[in-house]
Each structure stands twice: as structure tokens, then as C-alpha cells.
C-alpha atoms as a PDB file:
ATOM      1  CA  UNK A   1      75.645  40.702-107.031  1.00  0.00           C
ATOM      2  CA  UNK A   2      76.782  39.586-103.714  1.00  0.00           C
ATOM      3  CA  UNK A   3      74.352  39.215-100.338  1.00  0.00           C
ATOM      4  CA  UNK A   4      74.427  41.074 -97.740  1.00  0.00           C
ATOM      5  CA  UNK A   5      75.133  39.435 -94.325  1.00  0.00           C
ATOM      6  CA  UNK A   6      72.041  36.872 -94.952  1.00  0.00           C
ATOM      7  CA  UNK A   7      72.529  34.316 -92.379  1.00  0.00           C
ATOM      8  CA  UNK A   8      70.753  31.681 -94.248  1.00  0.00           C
ATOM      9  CA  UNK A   9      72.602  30.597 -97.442  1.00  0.00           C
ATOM     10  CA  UNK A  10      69.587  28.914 -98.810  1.00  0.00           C
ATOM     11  CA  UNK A  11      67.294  32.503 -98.137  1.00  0.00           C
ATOM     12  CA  UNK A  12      65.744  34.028-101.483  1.00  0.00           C
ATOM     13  CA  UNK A  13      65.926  38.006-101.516  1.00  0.00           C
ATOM     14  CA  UNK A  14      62.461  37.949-100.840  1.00  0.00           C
ATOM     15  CA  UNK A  15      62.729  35.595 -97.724  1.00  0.00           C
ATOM     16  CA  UNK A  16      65.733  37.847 -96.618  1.00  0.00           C
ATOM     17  CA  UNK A  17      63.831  41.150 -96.831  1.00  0.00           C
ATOM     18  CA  UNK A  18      60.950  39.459 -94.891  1.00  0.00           C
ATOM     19  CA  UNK A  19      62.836  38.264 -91.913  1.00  0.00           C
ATOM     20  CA  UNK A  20      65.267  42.085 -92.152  1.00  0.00           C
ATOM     21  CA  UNK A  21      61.854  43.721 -91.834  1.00  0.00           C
ATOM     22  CA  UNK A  22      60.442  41.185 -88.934  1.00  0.00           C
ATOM     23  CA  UNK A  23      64.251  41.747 -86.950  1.00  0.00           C
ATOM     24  CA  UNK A  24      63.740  45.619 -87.461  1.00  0.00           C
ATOM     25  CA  UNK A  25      60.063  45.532 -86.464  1.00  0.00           C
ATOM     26  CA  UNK A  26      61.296  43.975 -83.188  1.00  0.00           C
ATOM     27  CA  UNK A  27      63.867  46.725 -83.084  1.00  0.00           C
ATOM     28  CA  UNK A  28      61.823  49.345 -83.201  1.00  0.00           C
ATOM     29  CA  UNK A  29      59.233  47.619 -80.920  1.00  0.00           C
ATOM     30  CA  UNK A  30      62.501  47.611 -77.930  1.00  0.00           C
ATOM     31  CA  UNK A  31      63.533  50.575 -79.150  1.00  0.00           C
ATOM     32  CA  UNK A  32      60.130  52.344 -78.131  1.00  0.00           C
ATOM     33  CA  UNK A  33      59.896  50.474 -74.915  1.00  0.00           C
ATOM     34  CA  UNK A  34      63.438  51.523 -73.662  1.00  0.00           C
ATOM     35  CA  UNK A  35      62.240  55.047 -74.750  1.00  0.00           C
ATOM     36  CA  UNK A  36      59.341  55.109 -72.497  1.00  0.00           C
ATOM     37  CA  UNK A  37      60.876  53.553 -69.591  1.00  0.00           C
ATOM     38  CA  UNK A  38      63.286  56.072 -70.154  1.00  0.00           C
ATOM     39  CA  UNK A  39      60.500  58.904 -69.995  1.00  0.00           C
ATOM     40  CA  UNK A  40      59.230  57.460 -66.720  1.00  0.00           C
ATOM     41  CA  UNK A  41      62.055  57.422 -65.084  1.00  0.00           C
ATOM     42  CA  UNK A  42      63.016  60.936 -65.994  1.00  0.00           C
ATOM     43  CA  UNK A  43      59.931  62.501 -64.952  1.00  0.00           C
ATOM     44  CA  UNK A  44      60.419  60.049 -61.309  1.00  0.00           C
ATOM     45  CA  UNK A  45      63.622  61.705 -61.046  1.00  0.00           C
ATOM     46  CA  UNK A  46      62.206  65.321 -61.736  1.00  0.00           C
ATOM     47  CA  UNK A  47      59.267  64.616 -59.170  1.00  0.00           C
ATOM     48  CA  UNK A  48      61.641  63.454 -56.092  1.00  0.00           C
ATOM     49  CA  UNK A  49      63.932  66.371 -57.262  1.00  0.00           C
ATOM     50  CA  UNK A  50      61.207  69.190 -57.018  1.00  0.00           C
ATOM     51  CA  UNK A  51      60.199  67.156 -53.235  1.00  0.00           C
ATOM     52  CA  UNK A  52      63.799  67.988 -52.398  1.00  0.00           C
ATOM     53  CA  UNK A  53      64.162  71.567 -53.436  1.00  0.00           C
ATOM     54  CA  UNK A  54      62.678  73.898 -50.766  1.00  0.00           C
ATOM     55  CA  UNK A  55      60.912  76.902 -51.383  1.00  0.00           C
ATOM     56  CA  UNK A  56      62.968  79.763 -52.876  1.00  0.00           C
ATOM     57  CA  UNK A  57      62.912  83.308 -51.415  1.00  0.00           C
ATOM     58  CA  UNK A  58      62.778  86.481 -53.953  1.00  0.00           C
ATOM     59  CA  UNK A  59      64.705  89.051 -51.986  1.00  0.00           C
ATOM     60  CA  UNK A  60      64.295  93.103 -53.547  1.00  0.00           C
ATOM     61  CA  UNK A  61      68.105  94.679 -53.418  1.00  0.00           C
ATOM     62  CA  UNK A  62      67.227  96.334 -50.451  1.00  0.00           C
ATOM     63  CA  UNK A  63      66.627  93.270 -48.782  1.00  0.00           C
ATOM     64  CA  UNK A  64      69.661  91.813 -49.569  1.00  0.00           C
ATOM     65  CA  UNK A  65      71.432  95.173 -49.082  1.00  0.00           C
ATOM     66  CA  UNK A  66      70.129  94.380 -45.332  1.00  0.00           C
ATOM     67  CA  UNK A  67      71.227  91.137 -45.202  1.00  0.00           C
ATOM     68  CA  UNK A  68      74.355  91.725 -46.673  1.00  0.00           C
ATOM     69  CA  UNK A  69      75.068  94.302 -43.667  1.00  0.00           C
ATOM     70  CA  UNK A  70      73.760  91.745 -40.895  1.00  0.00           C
ATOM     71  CA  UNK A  71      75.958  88.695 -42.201  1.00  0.00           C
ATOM     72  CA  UNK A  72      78.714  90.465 -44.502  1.00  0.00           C
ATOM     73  CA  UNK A  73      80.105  86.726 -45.248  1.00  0.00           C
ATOM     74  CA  UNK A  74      77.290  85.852 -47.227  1.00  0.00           C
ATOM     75  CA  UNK A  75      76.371  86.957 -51.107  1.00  0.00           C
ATOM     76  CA  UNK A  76      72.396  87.501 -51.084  1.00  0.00           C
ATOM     77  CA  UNK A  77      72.655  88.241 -54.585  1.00  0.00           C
ATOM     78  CA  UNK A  78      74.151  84.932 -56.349  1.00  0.00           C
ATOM     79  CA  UNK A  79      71.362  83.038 -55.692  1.00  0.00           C
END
């Protein structure tokens, strides 16, 4: 049986599955890390968006049936 991809010639199966399981603890350690820095930034990016967004108007039709009269270039209803 042929090894595979062990970068040491002179590695025993058992020496190779130690250091593959060290090299994929790492891994996972980075892996985790990235994740939550990921997390962070998303939930920066959600804060500074919700800072940007004014507030938002609920208009009943007859409102925007009003508003629709008063400034007949604009749809009150899309939004």
C-alpha cells in the first residue's frame, strides 16, 4: 500500500496520523477564528447600516391616495 502525501519519507503511519491530526487541529483552530471575525464584522456592518436607515413612515391608502394627488410623480405605494 502506497502513502499518502507524507512529507517525511522516514514517518511511520502512526507518526503521520499524529502530525495530520496536529495540522488539522490548527485548521480548525483558524478556521474558527476567521469565522468569528467574520461574525463581528457582520453584525459592525448591520449596526452602522441600521444608524444609516432613517425612520420609515407606514402610510394607510388613504394617505397615500392624498399624497399621490398632491405630488402625482411620486408612487407612495412601492415603498
Amino acid at each position: 500500500m502506497k502513502k499518502s502525501d507524507s512529507k517525511h519519507q522516514s514517518e511511520t503511519p502512526e507518526q503521520e496520523l499524529k502530525r495530520l491530526r496536529r495540522e488539522n487541529a490548527k485548521l480548525k483552530l483558524k478556521l474558527a477564528d476567521v469565522k468569528e471575525a467574520d461574525k463581528a464584522k457582520i453584525a459592525e456592518l448591520k449596526r452602522e447600516l441600521k444608524k444609516k436607515e432613517g425612520p420609515r413612515l407606514r402610510l394607510t391608502d388613504e394617505q397615500c391616495e392624498q399624497l399621490s394627488s398632491l405630488f402625482p410623480g411620486i408612487d407612495f405605494r412601492s415603498k
